[in-house]
Protein backbone atom coordinates (compact mmCIF):
# COMPACT_ATOMS: atom_id res chain seq x y z
CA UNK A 1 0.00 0.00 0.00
CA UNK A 2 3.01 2.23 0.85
CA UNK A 3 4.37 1.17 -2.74
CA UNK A 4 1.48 2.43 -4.32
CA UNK A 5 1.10 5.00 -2.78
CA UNK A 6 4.84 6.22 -3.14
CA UNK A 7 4.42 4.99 -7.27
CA UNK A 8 1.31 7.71 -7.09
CA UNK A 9 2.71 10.63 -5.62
CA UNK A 10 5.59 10.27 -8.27
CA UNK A 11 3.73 9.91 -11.36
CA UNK A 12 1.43 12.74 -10.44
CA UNK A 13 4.24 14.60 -9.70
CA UNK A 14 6.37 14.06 -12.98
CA UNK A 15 3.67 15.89 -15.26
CA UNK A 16 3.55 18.20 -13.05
CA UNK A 17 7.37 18.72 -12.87
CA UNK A 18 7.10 18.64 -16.73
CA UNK A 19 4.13 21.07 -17.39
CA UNK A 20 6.16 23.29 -15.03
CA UNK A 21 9.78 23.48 -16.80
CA UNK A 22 7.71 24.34 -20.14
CA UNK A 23 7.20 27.50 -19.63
CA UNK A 24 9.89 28.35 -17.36
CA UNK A 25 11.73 29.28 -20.98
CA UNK A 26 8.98 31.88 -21.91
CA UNK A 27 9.77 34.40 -19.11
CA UNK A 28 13.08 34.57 -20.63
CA UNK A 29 12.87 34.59 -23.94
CA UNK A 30 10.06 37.63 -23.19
CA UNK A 31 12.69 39.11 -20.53
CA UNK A 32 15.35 39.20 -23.52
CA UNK A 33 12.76 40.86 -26.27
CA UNK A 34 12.39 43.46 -23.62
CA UNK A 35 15.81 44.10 -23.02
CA UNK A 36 16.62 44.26 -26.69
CA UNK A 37 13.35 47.06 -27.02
CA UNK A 38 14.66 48.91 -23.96
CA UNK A 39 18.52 49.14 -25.65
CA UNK A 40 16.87 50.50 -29.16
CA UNK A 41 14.52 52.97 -26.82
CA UNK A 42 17.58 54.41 -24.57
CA UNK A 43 19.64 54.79 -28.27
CA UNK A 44 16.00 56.03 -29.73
CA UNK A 45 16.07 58.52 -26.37
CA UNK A 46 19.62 59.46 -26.57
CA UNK A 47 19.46 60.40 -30.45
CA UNK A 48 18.22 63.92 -31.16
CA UNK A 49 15.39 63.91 -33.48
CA UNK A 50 14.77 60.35 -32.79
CA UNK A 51 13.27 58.24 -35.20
CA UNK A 52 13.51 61.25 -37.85
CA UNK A 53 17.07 61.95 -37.02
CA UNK A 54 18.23 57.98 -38.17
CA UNK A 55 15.97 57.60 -41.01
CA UNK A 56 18.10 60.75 -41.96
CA UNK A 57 21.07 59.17 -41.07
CA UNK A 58 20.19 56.26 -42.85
CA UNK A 59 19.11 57.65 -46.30
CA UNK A 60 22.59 59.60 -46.01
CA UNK A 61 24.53 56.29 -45.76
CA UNK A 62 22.79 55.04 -48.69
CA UNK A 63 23.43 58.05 -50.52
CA UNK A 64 27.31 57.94 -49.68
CA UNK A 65 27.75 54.47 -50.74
CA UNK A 66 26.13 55.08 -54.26
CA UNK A 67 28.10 57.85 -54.63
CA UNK A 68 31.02 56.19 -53.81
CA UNK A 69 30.45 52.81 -55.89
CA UNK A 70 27.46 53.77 -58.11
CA UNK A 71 26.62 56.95 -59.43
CA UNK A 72 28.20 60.67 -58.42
CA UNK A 73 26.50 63.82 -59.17
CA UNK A 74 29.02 66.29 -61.14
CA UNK A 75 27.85 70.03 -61.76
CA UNK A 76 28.92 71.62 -65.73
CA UNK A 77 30.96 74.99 -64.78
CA UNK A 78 31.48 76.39 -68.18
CA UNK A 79 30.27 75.66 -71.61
CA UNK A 80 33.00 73.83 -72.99
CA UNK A 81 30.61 70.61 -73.48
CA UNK A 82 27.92 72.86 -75.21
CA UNK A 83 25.52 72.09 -76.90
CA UNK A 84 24.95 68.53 -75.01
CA UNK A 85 25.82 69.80 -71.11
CA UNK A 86 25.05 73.52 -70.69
CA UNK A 87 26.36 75.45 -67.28
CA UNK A 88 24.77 74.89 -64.16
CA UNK A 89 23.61 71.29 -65.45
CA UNK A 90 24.02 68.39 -62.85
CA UNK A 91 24.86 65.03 -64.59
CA UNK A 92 25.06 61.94 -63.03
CA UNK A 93 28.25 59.94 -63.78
CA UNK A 94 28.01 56.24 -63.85
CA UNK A 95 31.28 55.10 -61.93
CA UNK A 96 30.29 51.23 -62.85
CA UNK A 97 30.61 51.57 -66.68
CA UNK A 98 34.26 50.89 -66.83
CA UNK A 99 34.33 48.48 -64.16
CA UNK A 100 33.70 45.03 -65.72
CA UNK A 101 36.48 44.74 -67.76
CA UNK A 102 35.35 47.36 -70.84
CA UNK A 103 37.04 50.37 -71.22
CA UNK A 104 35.78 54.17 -72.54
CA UNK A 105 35.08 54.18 -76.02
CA UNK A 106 35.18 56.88 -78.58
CA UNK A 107 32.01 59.06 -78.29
CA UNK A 108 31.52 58.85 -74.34
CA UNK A 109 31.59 62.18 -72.38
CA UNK A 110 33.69 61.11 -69.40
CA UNK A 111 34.15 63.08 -66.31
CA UNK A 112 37.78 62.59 -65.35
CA UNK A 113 40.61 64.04 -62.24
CA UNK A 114 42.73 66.24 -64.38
CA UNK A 115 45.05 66.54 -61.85
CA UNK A 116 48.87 66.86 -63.31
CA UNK A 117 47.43 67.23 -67.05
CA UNK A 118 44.61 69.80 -67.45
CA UNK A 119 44.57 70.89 -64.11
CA UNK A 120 43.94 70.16 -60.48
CA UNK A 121 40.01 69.38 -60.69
CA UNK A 122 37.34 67.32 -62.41
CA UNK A 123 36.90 67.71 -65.86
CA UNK A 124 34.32 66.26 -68.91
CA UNK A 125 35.22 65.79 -72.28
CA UNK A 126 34.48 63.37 -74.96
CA UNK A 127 36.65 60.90 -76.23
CA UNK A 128 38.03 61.14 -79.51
CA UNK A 129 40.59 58.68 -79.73
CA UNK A 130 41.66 55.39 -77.27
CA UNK A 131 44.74 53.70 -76.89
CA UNK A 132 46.45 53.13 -80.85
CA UNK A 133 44.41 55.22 -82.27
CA UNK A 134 45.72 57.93 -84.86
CA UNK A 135 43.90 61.03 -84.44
CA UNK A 136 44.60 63.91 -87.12
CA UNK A 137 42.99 67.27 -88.17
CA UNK A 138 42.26 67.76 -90.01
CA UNK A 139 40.94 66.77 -93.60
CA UNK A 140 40.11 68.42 -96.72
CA UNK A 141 36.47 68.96 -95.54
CA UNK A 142 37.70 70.47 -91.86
CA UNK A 143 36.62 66.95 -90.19
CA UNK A 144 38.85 65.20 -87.59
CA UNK A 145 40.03 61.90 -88.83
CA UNK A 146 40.54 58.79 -86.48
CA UNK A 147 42.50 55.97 -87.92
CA UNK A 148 42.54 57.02 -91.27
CA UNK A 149 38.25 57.37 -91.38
CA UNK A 150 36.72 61.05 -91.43
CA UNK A 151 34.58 62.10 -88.38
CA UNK A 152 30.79 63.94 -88.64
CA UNK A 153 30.28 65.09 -84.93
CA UNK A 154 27.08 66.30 -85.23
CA UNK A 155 27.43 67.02 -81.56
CA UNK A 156 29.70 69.87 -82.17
CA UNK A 157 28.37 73.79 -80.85
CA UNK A 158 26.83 75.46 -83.93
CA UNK A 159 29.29 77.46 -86.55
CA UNK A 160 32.32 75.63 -84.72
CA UNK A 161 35.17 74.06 -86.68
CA UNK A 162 36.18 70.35 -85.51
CA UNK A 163 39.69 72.20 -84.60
CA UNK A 164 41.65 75.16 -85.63
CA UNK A 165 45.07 74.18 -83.91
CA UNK A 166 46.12 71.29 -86.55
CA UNK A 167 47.54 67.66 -84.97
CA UNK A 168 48.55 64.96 -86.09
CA UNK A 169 48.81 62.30 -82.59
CA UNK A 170 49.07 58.84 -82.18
CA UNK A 171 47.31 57.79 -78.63
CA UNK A 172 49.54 55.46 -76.37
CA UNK A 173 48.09 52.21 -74.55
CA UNK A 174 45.87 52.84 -71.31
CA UNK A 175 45.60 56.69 -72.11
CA UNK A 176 42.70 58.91 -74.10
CA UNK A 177 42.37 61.41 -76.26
CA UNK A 178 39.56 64.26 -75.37
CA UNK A 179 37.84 67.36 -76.76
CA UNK A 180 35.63 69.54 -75.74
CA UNK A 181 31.97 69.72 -78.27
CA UNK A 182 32.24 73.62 -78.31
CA UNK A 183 35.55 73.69 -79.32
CA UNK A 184 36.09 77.28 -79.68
CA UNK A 185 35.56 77.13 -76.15
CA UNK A 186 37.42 74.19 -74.59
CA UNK A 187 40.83 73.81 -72.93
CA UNK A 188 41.29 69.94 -74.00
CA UNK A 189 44.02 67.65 -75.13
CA UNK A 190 45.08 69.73 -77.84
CA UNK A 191 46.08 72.44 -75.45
CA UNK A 192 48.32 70.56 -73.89
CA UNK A 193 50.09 68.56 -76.76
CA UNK A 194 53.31 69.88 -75.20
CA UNK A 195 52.64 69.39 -71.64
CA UNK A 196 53.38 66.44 -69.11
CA UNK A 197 51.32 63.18 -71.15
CA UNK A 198 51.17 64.88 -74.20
CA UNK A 199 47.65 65.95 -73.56
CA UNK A 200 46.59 62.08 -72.56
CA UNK A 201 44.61 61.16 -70.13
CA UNK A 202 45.10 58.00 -68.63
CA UNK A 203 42.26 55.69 -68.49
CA UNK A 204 42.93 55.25 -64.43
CA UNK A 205 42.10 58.83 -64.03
CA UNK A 206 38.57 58.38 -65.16
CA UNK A 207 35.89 58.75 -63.03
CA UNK A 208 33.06 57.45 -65.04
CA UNK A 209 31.13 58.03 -67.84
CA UNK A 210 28.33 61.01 -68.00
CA UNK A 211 24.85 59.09 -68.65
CA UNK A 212 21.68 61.25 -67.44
CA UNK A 213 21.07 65.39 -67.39
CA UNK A 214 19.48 65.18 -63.85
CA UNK A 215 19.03 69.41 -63.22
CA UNK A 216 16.70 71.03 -63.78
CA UNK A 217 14.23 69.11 -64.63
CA UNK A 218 13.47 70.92 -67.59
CA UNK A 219 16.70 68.97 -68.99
CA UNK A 220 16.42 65.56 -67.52
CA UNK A 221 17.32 63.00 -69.95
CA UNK A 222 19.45 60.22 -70.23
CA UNK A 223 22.70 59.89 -72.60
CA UNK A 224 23.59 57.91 -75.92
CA UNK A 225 26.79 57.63 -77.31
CA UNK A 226 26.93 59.10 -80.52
CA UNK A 227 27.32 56.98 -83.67
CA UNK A 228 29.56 59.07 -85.01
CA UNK A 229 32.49 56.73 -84.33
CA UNK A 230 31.02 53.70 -86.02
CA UNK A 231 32.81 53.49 -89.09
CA UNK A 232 35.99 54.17 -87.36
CA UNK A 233 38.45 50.61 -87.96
CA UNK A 234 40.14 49.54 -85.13
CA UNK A 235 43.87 51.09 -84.87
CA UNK A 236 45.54 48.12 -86.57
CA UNK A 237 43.24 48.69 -89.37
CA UNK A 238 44.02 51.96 -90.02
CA UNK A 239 43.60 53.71 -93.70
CA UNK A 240 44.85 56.62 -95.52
């Protein structure tokens, strides 16, 4: 009867023991969820402008990384790039274009550091020749020629001539050739033929490659490369 009795008390005590240790895990899972909300309300607290203040912070993070890695705002100073980028214009340079393994290519307006060649600041021109090429002016009709094959820019400011300072330059590996579109107003590689890099620009020094008008509004739009290269042969191919 003892036995029993002793067999009884234990088995109604083991659910019991059981039902008991199930929810002894709740109070501190709960107890951790609380301290985790009180942490983010003390830094919520402590932070001026609270919840404002770090979605502020936030969309400045954001902002820094695509501006580091993505895409960079540049403002036009002067109308060297006229007609396509007047002054004041913002453009926003994509810094991922040359990043996979291609390379500018004849046509693109690049924004570049001119730092120890045009100056000591940002500059963007449009490439006219890449590494081999033979870039002359200029032909019987006033055009530039690149590897032997005349050059319509249509791209070029109104009543301008494609150059008035004749050249006749070969462009060395990993380095570009640029102009200006208004070229009656440009400071650009054939300024500084005599200078440190011959006027090149070296392909390292290029910050990306000018895709969308983004101010004002008005002149939002995004940006082609001109065909005006198409017919050009590759440098080994070179005629005339």
């Amino acid at each position: 009867m003892d036995t029993e009795a002793q067999h009884t008390e234990r088995d109604r005590s083991s659910p019991s023991s059981d039902s008991d240790s199930a929810p002894a895990d709740a109070p501190e899972s709960e107890d951790t969820e609380e301290r985790s909300r009180s942490v983010f309300a003390s830094f919520m607290d402590w932070l001026p402008g609270g919840r404002i203040t770090l979605t502020a912070l936030l969309t400045l993070a954001v902002l820094l990384v695509l501006s580091t890695f993505v895409v960079q705002p540049f403002a036009i100073p002067s109308g060297s790039m006229q007609p396509a980028f007047q002054p004041g214009d913002r453009v926003l340079v994509n810094k991922l274009a040359y990043r996979f393994g291609s390379g500018p290519q004849r046509g693109d307006a690049v924004v570049f550091d001119g730092s120890g060649y045009f100056g000591d600041s940002n500059y963007v021109k449009r490439v006219a020749g890449v590494g081999g090429d033979r870039v002359v002016c200029c032909d019987k009709r006033g055009r530039i020629k690149v590897n032997g094959e005349p050059v319509n820019e249509p791209y070029l400011f109104p009543g301008d001539a494609p150059s008035k300072v004749p050249f006749d330059v070969v462009v060395p590996e990993g380095t570009l050739f640029l102009l200006g579109d208004h070229r009656g107003d440009s400071s650009d590689s054939r300024d500084h033929l005599g200078s440190p890099g011959g006027g090149m620009i070296p392909v390292d020094a290029v910050i990306g490659r000018a895709d969308w008008i983004a101010w004002p509004i008005s002149r939002w739009t995004s940006l082609k490369r001109p065909d005006a290269y198409a017919r050009v042969p590759a440098p080994g191919g070179a005629h005339g």
